[in-house]
Protein backbone atom coordinates (compact mmCIF):
# COMPACT_ATOMS: atom_id res chain seq x y z
CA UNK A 1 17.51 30.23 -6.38
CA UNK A 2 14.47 28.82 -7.95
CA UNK A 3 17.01 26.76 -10.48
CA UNK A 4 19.10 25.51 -7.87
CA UNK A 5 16.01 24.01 -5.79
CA UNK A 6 14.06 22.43 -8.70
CA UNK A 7 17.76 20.59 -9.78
CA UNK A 8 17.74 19.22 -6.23
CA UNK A 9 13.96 17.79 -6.31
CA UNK A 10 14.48 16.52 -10.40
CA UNK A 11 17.85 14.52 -8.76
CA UNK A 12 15.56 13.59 -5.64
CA UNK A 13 12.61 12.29 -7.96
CA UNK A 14 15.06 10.40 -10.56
CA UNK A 15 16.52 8.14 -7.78
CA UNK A 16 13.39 7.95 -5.92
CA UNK A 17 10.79 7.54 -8.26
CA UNK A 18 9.95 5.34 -11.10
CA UNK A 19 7.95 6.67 -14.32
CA UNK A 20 5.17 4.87 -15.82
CA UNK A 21 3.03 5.62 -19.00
CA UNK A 22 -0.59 4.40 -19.40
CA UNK A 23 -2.23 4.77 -22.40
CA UNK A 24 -6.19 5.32 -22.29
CA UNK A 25 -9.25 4.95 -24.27
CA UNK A 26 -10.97 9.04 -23.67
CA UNK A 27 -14.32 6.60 -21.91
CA UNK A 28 -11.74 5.59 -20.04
CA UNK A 29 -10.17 8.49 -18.95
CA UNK A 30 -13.12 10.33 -18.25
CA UNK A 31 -14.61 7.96 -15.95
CA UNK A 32 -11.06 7.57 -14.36
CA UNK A 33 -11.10 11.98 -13.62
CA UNK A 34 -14.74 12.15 -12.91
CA UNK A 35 -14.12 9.14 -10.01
CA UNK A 36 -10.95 10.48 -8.78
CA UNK A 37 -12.55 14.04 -8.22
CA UNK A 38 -15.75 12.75 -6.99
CA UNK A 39 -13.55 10.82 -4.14
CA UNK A 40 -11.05 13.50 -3.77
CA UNK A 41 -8.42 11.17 -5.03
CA UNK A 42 -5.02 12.00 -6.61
CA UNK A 43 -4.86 10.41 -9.91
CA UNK A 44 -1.01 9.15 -8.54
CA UNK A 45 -2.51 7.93 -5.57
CA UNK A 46 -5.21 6.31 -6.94
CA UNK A 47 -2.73 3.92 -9.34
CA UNK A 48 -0.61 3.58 -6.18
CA UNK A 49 -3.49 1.99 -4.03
CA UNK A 50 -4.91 -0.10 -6.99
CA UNK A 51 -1.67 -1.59 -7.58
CA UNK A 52 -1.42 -2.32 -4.19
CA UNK A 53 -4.58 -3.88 -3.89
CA UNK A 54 -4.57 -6.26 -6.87
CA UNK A 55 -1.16 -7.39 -5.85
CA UNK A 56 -2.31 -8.16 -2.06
CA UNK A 57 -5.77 -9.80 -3.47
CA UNK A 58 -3.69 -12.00 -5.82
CA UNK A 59 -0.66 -13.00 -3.71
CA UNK A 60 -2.40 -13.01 -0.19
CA UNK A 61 0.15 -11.19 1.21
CA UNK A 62 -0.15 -7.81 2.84
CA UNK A 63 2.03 -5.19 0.37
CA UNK A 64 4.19 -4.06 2.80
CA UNK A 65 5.24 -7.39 4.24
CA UNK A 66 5.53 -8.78 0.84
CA UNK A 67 8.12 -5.29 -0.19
CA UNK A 68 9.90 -6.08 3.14
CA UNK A 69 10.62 -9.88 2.25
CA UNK A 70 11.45 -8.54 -1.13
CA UNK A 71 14.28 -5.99 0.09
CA UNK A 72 15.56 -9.08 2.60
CA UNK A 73 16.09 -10.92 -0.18
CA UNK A 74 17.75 -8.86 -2.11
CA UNK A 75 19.96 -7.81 0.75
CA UNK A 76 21.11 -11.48 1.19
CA UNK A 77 21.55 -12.25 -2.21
CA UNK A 78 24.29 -9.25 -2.25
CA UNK A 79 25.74 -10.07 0.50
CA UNK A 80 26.44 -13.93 -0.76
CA UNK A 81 27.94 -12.35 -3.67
CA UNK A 82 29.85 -9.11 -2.15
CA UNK A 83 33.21 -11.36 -1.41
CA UNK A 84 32.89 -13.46 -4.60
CA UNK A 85 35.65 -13.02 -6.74
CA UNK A 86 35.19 -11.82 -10.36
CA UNK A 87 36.29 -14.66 -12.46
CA UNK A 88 37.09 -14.27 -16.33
CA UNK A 89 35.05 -15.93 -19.24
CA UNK A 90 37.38 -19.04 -19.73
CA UNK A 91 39.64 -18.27 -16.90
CA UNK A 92 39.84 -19.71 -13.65
């Protein structure tokens, strides 16, 4: 049963997630686990928010707005090219 319900959450996390690796000086690292502890922060949650807030302080836009307009986008760009037929290098 155990097998079964770890499968599920590894398929879950594959689609729903996307993996990053950081690589750290040890200073670094240890400041990073000390201040994260200190604040009761999740390391994950931590990287979350601070990506979120340097992307809001540089762009001026709110994250969540800004991820909204995104997925719009991207929505109407599919959707212009959903009934477009497939045409063949050097075909027409």
């Amino acid at each position: 049963m155990g097998r079964t319900s770890t499968k599920a959450k590894n398929k879950y996390n594959k689609t729903a997630y996307r993996r990053i690796t950081v690589h750290l000086k040890p200073e670094v690292m240890e400041v990073f686990n000390k201040h994260c502890e200190a604040f009761s922060y999740t390391k994950n949650n931590f990287i979350i928010q601070a990506i979120k807030d340097r992307i809001e302080k540089e762009t001026g836009k709110n994250f969540d707005q800004l991820a909204a307009e995104m997925r719009a986008a991207d929505e109407v760009g599919s959707a212009e090219t959903a009934g477009d037929p497939v045409t063949e290098p050097g075909g027409e």
